[in-house]
PDB file of N, CA and C in Angstrom:
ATOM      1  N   UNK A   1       0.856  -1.166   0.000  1.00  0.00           N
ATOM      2  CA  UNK A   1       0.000   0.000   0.000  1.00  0.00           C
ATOM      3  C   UNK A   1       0.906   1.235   0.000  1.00  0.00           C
ATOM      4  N   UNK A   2       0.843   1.553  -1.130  1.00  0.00           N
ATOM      5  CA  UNK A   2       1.934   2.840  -1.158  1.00  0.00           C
ATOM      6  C   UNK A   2       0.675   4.404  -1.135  1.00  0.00           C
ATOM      7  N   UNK A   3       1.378   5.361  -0.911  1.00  0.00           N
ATOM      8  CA  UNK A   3       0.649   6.977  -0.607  1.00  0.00           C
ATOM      9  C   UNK A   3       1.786   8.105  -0.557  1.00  0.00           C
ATOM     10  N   UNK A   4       0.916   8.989  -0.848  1.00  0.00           N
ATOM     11  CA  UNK A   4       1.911  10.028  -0.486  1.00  0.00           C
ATOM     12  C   UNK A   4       0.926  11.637  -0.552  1.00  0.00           C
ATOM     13  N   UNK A   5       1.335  12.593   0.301  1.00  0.00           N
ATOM     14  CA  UNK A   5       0.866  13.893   0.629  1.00  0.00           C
ATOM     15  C   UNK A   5       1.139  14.377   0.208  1.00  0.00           C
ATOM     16  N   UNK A   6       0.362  15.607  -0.508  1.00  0.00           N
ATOM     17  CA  UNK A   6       0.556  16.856  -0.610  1.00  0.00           C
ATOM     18  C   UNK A   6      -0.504  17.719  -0.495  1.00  0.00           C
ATOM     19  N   UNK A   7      -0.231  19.413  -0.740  1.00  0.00           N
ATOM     20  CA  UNK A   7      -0.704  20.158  -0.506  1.00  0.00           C
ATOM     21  C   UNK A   7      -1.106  21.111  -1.790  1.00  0.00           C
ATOM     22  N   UNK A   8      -2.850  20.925  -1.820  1.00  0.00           N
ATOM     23  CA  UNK A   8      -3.203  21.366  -3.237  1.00  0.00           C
ATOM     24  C   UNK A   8      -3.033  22.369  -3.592  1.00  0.00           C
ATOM     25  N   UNK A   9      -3.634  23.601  -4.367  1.00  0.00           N
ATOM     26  CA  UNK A   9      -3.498  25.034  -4.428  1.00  0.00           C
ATOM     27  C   UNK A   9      -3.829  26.187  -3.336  1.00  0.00           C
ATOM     28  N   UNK A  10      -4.848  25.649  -2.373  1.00  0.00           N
ATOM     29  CA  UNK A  10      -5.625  26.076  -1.738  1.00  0.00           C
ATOM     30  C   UNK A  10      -4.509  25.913  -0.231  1.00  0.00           C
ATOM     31  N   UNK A  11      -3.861  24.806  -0.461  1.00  0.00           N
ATOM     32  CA  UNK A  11      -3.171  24.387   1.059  1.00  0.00           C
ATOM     33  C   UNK A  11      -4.105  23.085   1.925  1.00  0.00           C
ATOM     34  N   UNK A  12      -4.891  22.656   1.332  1.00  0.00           N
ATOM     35  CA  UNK A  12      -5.296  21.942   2.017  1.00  0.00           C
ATOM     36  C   UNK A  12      -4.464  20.336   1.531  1.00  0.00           C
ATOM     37  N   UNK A  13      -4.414  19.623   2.661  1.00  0.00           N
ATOM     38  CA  UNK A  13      -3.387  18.418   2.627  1.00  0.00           C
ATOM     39  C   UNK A  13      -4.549  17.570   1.722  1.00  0.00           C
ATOM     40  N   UNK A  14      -4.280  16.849   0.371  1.00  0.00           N
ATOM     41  CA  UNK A  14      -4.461  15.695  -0.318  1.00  0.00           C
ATOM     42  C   UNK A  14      -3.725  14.255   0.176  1.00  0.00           C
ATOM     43  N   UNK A  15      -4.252  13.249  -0.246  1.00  0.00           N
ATOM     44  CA  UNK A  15      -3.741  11.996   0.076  1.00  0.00           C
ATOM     45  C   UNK A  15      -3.913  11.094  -1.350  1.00  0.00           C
ATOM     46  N   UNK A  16      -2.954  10.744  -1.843  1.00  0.00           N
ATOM     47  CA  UNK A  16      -3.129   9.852  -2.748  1.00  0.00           C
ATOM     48  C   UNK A  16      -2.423   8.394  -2.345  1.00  0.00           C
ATOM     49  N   UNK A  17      -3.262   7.382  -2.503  1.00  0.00           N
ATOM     50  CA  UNK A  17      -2.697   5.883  -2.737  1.00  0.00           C
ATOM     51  C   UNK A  17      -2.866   5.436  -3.878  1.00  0.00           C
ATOM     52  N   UNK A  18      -2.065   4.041  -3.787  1.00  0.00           N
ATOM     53  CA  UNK A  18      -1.972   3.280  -4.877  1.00  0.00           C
ATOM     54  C   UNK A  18      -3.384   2.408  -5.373  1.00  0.00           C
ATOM     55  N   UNK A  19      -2.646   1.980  -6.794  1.00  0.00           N
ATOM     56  CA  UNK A  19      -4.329   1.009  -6.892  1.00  0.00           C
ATOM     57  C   UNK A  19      -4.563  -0.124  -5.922  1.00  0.00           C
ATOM     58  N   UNK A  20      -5.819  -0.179  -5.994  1.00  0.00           N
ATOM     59  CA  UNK A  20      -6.774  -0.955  -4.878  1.00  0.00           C
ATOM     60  C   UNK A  20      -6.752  -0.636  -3.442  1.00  0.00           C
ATOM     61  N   UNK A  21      -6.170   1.187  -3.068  1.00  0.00           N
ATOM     62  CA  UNK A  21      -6.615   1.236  -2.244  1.00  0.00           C
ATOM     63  C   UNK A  21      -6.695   2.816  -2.296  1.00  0.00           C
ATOM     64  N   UNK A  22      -7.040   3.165  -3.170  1.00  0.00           N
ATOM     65  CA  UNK A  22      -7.614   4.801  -3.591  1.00  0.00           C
ATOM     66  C   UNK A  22      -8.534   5.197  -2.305  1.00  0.00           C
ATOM     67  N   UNK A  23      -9.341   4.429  -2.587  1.00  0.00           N
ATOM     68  CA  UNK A  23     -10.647   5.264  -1.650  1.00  0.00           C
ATOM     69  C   UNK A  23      -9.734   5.506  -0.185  1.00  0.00           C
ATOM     70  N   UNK A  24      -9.035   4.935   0.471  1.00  0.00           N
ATOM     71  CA  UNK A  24      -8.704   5.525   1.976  1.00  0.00           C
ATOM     72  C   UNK A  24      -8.453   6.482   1.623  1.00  0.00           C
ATOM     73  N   UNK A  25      -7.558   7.234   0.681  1.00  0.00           N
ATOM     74  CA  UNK A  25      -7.478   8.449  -0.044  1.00  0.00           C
ATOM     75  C   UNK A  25      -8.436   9.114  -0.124  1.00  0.00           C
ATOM     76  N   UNK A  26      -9.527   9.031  -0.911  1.00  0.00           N
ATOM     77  CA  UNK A  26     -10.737   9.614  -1.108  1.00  0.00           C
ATOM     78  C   UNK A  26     -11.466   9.877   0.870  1.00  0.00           C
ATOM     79  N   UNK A  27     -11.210   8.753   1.769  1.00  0.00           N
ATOM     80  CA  UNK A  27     -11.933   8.993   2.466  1.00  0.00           C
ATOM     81  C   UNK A  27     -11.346  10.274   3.783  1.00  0.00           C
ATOM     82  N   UNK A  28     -10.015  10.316   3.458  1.00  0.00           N
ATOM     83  CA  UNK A  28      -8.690  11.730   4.055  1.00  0.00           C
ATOM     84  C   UNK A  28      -9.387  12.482   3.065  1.00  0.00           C
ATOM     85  N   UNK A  29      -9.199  13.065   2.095  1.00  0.00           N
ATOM     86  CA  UNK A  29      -9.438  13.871   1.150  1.00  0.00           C
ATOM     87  C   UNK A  29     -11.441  14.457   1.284  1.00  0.00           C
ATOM     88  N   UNK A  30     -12.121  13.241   1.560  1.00  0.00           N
ATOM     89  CA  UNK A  30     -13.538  13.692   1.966  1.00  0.00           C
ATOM     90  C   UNK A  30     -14.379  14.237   2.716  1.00  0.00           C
ATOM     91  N   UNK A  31     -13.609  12.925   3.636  1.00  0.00           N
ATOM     92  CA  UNK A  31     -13.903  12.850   4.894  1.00  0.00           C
ATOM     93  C   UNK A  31     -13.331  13.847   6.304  1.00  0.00           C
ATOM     94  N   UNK A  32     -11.984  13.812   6.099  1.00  0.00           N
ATOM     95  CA  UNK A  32     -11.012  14.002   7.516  1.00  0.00           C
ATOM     96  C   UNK A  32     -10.824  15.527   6.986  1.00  0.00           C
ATOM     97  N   UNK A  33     -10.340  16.034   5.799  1.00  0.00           N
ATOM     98  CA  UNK A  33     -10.235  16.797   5.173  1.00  0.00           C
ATOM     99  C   UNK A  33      -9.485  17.995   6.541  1.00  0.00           C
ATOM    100  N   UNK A  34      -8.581  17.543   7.406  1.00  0.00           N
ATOM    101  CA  UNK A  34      -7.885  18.236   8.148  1.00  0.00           C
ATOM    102  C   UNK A  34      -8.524  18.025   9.487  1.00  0.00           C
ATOM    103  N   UNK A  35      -9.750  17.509   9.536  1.00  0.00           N
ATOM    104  CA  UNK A  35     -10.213  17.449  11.105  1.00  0.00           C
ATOM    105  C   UNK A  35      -9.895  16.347  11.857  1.00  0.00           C
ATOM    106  N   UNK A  36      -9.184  16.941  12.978  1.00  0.00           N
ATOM    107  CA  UNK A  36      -8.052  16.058  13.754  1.00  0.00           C
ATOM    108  C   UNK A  36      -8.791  15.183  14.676  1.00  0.00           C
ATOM    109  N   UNK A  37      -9.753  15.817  15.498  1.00  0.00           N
ATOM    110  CA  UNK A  37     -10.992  15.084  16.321  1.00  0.00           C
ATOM    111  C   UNK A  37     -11.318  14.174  15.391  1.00  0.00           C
ATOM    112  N   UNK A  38     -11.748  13.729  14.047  1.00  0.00           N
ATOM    113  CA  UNK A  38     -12.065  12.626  14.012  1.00  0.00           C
ATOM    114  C   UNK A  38     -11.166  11.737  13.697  1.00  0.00           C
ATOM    115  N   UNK A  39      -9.947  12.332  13.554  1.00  0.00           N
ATOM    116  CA  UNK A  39      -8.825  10.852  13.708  1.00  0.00           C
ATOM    117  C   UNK A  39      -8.957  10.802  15.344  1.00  0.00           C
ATOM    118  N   UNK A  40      -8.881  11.424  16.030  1.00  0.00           N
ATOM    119  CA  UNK A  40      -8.846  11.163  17.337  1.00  0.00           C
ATOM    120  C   UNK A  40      -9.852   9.863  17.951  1.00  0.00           C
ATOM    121  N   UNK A  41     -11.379  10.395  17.141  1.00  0.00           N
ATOM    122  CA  UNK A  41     -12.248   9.380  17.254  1.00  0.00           C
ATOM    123  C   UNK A  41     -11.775   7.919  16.940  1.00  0.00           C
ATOM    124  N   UNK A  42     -11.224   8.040  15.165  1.00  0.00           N
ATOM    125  CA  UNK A  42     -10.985   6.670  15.317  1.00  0.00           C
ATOM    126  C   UNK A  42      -9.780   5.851  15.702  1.00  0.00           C
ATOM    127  N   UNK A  43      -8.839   6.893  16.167  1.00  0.00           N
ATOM    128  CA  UNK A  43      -7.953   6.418  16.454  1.00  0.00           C
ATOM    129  C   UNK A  43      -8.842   5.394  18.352  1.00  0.00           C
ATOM    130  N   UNK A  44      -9.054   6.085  18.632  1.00  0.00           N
ATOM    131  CA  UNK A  44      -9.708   5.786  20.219  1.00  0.00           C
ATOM    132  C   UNK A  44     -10.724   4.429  19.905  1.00  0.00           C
ATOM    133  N   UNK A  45     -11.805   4.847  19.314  1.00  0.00           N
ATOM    134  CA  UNK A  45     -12.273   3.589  18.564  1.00  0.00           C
ATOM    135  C   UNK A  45     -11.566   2.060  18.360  1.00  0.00           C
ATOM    136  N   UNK A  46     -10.446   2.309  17.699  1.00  0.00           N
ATOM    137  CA  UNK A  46      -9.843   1.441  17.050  1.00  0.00           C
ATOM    138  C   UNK A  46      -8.350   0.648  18.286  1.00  0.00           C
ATOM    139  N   UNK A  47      -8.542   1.511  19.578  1.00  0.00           N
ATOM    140  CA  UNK A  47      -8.268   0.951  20.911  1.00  0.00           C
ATOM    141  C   UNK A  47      -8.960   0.287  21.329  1.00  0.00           C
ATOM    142  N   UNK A  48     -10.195   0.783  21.122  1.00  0.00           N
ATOM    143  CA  UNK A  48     -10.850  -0.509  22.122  1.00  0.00           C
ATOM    144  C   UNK A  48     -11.647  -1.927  21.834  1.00  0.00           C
ATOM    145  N   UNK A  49     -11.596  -1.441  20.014  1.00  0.00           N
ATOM    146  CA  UNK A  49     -11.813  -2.561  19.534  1.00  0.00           C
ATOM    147  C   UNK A  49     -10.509  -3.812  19.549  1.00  0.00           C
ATOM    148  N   UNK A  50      -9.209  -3.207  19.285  1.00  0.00           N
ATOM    149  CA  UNK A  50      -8.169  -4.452  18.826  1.00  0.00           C
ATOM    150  C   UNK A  50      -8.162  -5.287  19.629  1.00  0.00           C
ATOM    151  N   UNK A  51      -8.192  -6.588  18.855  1.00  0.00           N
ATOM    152  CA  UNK A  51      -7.839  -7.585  19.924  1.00  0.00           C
ATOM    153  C   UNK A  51      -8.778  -8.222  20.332  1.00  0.00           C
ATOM    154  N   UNK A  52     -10.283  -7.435  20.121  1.00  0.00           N
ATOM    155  CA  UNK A  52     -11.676  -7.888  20.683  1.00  0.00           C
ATOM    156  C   UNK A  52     -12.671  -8.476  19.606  1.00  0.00           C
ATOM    157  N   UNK A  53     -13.665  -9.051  19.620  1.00  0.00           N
ATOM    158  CA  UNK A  53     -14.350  -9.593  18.805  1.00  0.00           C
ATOM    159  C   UNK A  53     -15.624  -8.041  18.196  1.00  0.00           C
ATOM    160  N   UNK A  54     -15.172  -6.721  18.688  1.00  0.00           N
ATOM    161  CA  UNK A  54     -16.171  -5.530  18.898  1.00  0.00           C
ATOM    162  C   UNK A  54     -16.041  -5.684  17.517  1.00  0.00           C
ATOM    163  N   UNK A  55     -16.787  -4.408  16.603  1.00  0.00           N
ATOM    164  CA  UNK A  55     -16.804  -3.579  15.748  1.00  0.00           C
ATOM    165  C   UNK A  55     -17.107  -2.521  15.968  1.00  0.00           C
ATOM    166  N   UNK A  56     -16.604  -1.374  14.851  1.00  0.00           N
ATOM    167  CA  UNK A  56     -17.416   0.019  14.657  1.00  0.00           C
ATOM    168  C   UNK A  56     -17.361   0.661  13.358  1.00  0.00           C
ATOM    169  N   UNK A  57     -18.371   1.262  13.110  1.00  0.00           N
ATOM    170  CA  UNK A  57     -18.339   2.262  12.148  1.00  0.00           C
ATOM    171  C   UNK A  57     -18.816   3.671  12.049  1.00  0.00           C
ATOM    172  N   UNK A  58     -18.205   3.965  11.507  1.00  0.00           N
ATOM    173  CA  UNK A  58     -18.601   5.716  10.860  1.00  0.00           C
ATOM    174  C   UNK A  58     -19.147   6.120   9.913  1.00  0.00           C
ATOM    175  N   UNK A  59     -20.295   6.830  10.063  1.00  0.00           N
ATOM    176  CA  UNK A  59     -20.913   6.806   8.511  1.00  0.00           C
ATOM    177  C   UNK A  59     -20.645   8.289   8.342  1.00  0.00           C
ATOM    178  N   UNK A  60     -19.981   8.662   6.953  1.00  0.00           N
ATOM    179  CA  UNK A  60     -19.720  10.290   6.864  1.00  0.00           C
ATOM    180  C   UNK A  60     -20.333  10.610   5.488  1.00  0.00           C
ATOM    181  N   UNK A  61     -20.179  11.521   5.221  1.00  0.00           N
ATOM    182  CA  UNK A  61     -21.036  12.105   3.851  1.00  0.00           C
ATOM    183  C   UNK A  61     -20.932  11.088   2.772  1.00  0.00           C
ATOM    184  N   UNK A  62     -19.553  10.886   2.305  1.00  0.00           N
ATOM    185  CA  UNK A  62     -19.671   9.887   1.259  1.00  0.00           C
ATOM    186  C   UNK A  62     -18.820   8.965   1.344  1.00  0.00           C
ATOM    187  N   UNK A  63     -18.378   8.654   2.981  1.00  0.00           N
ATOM    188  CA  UNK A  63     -17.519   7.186   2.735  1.00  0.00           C
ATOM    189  C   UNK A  63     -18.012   6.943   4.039  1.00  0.00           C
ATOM    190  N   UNK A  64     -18.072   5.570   4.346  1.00  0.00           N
ATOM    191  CA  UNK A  64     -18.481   4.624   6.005  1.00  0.00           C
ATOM    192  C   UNK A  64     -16.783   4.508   6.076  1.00  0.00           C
ATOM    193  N   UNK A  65     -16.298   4.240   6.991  1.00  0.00           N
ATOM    194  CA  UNK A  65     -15.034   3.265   7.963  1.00  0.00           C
ATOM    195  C   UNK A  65     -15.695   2.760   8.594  1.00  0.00           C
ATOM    196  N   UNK A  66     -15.346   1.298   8.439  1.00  0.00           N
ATOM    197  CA  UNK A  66     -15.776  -0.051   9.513  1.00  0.00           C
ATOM    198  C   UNK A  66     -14.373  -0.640  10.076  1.00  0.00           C
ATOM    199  N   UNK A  67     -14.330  -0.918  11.526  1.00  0.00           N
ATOM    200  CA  UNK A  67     -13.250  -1.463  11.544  1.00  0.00           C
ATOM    201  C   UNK A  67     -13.664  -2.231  12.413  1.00  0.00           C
ATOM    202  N   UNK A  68     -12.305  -3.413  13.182  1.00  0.00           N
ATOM    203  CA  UNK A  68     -12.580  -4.302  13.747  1.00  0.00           C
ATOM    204  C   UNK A  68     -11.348  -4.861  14.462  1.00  0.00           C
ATOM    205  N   UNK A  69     -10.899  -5.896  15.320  1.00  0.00           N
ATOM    206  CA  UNK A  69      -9.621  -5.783  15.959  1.00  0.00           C
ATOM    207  C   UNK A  69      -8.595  -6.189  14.814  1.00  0.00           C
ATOM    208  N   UNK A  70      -8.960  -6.341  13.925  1.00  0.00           N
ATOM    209  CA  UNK A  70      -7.557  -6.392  12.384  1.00  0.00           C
ATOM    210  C   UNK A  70      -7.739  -5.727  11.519  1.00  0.00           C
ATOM    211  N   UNK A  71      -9.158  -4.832  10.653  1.00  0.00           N
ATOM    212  CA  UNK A  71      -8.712  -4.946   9.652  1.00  0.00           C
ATOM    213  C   UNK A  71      -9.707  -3.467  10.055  1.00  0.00           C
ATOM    214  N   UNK A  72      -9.739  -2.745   8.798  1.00  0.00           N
ATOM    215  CA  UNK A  72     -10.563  -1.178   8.430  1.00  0.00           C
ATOM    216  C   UNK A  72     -10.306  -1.568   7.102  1.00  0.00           C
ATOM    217  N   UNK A  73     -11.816  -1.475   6.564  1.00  0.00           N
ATOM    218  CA  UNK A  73     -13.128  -1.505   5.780  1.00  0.00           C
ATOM    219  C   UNK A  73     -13.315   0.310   5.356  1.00  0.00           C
ATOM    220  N   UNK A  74     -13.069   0.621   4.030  1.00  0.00           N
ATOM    221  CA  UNK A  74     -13.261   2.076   4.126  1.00  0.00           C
ATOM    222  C   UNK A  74     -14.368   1.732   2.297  1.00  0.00           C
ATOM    223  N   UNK A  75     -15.642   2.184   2.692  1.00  0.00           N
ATOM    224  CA  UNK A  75     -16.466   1.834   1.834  1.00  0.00           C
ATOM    225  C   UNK A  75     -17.341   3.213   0.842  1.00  0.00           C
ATOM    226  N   UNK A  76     -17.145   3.500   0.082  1.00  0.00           N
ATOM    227  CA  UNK A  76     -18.132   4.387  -0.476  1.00  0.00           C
ATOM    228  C   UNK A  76     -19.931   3.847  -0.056  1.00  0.00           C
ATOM    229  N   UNK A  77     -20.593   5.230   0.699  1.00  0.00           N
ATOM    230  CA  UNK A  77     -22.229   4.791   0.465  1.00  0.00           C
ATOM    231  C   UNK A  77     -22.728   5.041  -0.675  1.00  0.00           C
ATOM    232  N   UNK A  78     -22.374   5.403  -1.721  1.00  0.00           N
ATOM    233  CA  UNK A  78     -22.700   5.010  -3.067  1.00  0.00           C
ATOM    234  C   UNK A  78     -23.350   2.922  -3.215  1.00  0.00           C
ATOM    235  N   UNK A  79     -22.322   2.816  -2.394  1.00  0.00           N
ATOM    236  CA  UNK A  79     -22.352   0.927  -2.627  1.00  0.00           C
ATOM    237  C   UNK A  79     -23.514   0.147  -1.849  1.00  0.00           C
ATOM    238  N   UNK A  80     -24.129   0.882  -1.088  1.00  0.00           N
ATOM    239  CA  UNK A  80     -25.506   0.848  -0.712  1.00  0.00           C
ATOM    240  C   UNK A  80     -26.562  -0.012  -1.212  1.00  0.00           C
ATOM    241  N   UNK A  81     -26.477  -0.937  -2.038  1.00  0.00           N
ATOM    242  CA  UNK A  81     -27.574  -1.261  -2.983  1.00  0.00           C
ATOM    243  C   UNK A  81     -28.517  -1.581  -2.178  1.00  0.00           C
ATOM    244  N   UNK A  82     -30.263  -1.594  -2.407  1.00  0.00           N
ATOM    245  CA  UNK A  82     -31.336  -2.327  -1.750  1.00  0.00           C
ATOM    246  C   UNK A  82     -31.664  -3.266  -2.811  1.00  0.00           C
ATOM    247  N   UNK A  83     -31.862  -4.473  -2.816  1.00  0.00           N
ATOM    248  CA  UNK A  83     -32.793  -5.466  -3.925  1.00  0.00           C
ATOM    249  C   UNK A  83     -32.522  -5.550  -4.642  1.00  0.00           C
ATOM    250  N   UNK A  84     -32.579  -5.728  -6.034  1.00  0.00           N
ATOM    251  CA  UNK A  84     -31.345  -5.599  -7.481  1.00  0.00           C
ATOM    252  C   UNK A  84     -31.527  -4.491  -8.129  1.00  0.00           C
ATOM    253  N   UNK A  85     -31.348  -3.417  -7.644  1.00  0.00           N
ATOM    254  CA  UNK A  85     -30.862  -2.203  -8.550  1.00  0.00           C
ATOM    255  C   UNK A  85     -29.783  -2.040  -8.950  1.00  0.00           C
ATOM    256  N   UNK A  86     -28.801  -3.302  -9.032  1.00  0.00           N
ATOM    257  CA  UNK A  86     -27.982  -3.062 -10.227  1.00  0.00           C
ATOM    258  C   UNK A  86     -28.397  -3.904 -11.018  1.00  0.00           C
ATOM    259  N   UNK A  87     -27.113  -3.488 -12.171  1.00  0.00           N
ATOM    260  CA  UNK A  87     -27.352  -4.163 -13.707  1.00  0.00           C
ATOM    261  C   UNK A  87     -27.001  -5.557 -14.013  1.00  0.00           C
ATOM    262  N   UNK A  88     -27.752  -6.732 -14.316  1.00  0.00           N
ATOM    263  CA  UNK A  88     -27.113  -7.637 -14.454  1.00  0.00           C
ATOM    264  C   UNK A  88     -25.783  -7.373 -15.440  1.00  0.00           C
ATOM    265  N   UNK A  89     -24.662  -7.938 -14.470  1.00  0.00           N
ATOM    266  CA  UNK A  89     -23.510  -8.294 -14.995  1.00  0.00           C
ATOM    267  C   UNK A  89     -22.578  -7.459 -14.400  1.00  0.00           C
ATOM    268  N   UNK A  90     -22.743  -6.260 -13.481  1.00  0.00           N
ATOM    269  CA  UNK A  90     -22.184  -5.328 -13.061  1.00  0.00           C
ATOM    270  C   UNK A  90     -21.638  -5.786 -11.126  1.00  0.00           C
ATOM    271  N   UNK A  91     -20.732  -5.681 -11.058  1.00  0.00           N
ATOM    272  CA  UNK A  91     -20.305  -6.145 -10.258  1.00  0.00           C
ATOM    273  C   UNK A  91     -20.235  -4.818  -8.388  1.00  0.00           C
ATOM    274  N   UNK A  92     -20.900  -5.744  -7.747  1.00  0.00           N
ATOM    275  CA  UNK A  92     -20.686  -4.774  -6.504  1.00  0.00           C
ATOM    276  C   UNK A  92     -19.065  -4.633  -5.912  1.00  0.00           C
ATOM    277  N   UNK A  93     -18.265  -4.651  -6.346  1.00  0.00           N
ATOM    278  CA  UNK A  93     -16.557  -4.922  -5.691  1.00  0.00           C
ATOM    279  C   UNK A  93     -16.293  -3.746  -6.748  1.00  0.00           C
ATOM    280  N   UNK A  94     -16.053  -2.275  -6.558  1.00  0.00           N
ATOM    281  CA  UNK A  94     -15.148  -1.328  -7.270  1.00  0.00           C
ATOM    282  C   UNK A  94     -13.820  -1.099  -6.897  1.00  0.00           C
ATOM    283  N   UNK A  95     -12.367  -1.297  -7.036  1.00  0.00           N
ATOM    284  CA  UNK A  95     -11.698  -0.720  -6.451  1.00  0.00           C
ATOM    285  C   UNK A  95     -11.028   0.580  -6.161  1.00  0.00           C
ATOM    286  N   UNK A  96     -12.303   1.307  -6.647  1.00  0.00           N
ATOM    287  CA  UNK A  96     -12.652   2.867  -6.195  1.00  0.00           C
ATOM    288  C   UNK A  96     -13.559   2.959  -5.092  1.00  0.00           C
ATOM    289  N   UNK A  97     -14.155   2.157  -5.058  1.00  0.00           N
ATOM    290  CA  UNK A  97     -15.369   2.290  -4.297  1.00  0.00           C
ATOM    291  C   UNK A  97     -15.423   1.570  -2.468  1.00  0.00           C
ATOM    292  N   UNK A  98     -14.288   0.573  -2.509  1.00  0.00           N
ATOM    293  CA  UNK A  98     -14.012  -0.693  -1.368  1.00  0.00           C
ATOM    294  C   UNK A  98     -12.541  -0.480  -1.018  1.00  0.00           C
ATOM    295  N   UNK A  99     -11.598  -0.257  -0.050  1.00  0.00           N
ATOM    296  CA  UNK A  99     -10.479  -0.560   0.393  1.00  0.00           C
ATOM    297  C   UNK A  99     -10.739  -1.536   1.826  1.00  0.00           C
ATOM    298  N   UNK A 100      -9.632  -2.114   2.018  1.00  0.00           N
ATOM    299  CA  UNK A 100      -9.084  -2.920   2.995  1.00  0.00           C
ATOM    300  C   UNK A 100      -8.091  -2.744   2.991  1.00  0.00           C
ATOM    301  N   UNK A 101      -7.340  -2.520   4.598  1.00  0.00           N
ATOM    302  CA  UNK A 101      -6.422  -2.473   4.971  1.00  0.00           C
ATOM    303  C   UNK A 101      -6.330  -3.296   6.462  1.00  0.00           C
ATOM    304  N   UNK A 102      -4.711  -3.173   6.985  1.00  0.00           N
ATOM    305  CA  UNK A 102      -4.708  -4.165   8.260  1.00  0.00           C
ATOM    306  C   UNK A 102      -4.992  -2.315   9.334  1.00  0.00           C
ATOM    307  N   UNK A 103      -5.360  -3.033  10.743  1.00  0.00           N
ATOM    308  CA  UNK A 103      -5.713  -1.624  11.555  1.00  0.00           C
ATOM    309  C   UNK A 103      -4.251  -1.101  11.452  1.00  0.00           C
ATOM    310  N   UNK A 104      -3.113  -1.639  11.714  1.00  0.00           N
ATOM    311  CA  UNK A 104      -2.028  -0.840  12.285  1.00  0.00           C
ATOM    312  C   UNK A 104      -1.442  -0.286  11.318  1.00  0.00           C
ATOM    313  N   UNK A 105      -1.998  -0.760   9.720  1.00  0.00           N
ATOM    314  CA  UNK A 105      -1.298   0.227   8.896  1.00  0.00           C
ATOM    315  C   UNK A 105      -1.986   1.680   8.636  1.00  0.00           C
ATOM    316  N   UNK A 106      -3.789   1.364   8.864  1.00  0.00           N
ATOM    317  CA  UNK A 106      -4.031   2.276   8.515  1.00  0.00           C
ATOM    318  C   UNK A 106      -3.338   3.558  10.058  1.00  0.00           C
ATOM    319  N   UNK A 107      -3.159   3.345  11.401  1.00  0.00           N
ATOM    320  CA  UNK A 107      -3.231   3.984  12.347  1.00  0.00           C
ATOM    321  C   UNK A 107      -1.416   4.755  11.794  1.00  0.00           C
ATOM    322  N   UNK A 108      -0.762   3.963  11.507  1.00  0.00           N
ATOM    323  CA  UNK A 108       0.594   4.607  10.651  1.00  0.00           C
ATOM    324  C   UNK A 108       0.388   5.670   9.683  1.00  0.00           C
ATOM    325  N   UNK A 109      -0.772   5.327   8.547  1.00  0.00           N
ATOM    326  CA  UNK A 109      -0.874   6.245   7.936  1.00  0.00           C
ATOM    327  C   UNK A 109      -2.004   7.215   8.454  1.00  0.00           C
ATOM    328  N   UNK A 110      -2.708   7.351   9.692  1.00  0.00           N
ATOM    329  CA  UNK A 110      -3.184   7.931  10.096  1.00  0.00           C
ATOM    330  C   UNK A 110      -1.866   9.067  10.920  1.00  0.00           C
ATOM    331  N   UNK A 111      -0.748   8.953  11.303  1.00  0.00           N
ATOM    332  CA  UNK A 111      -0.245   9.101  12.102  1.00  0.00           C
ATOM    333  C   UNK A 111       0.734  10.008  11.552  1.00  0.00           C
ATOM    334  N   UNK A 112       0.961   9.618  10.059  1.00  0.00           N
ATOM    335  CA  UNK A 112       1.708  10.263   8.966  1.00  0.00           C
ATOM    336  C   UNK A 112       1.090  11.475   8.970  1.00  0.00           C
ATOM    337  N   UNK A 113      -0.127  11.386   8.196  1.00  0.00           N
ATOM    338  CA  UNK A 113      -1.183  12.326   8.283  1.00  0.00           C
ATOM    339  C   UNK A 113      -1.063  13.616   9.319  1.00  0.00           C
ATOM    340  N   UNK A 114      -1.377  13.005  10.150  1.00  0.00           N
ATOM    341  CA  UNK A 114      -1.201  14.534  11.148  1.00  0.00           C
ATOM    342  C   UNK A 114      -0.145  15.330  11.128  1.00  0.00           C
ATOM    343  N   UNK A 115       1.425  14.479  11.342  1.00  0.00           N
ATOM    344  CA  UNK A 115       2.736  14.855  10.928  1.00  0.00           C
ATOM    345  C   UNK A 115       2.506  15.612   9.885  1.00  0.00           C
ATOM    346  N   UNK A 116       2.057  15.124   8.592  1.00  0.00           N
ATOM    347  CA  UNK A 116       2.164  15.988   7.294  1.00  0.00           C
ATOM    348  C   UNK A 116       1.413  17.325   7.657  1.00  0.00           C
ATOM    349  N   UNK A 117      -0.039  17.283   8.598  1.00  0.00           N
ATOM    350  CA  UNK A 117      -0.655  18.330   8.569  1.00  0.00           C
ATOM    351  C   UNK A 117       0.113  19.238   9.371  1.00  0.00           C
ATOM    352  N   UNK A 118       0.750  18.641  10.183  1.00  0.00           N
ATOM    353  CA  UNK A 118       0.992  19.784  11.211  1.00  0.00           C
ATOM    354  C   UNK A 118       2.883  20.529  10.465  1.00  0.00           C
ATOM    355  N   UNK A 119       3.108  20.035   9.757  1.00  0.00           N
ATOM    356  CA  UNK A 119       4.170  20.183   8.639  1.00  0.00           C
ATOM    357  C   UNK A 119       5.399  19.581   9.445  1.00  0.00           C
ATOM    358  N   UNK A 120       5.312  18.422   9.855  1.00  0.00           N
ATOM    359  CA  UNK A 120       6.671  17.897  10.537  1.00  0.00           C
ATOM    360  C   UNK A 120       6.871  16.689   9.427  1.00  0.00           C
TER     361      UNK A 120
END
């Protein structure tokens, strides 16, 4: 899982990853978009789940995080389907739309993150 930061025209911190795991990108870039309280949230979250059979999730404008004592689930609600409103032949698995990662990598690149924001 490769990434890397920068800072767009505006100054606000971007996140880009590699393929098949864009969306954690999309969900920094959407979601977190500099707000430190909710890494805080999931960083705290994601304490008291490891290790435990718990779960949790976050539902934010246009991406959920699910996590669990191994892994974070970062999902577009676009992917929502009810009943078959999709197209036969069209597949629910986008890898724009679905990442997986292990918890401790994402809490690294959570951890990067702030570093980058705070410019260290």
């Amino acid at each position: 899982m490769d990434y890397e930061f920068m800072r767009d025209i505006t100054g606000q911190v971007q996140v880009r990853f590699s393929m098949g795991h864009e969306v954690i990108g999309h969900w920094f870039n959407e979601e977190v978009r500099g707000d430190l309280s909710l890494l805080d949230e999931v960083e705290a979250q994601a304490a008291a789940v490891y290790g435990t059979e718990r779960q949790w999730q976050r539902e934010g404008r246009e991406y959920t995080l699910w996590l669990d004592g191994e892994e974070v689930m970062i999902r577009a609600n676009l992917l929502e389907f009810e009943g078959d409103e999709m197209e036969e032949g069209m597949s629910y698995y986008n890898e724009e739309s679905l990442s997986l990662c292990g918890v401790e990598d994402f809490l690294k690149v959570v951890a990067q993150y702030r570093a980058f924001l705070k410019g260290r």
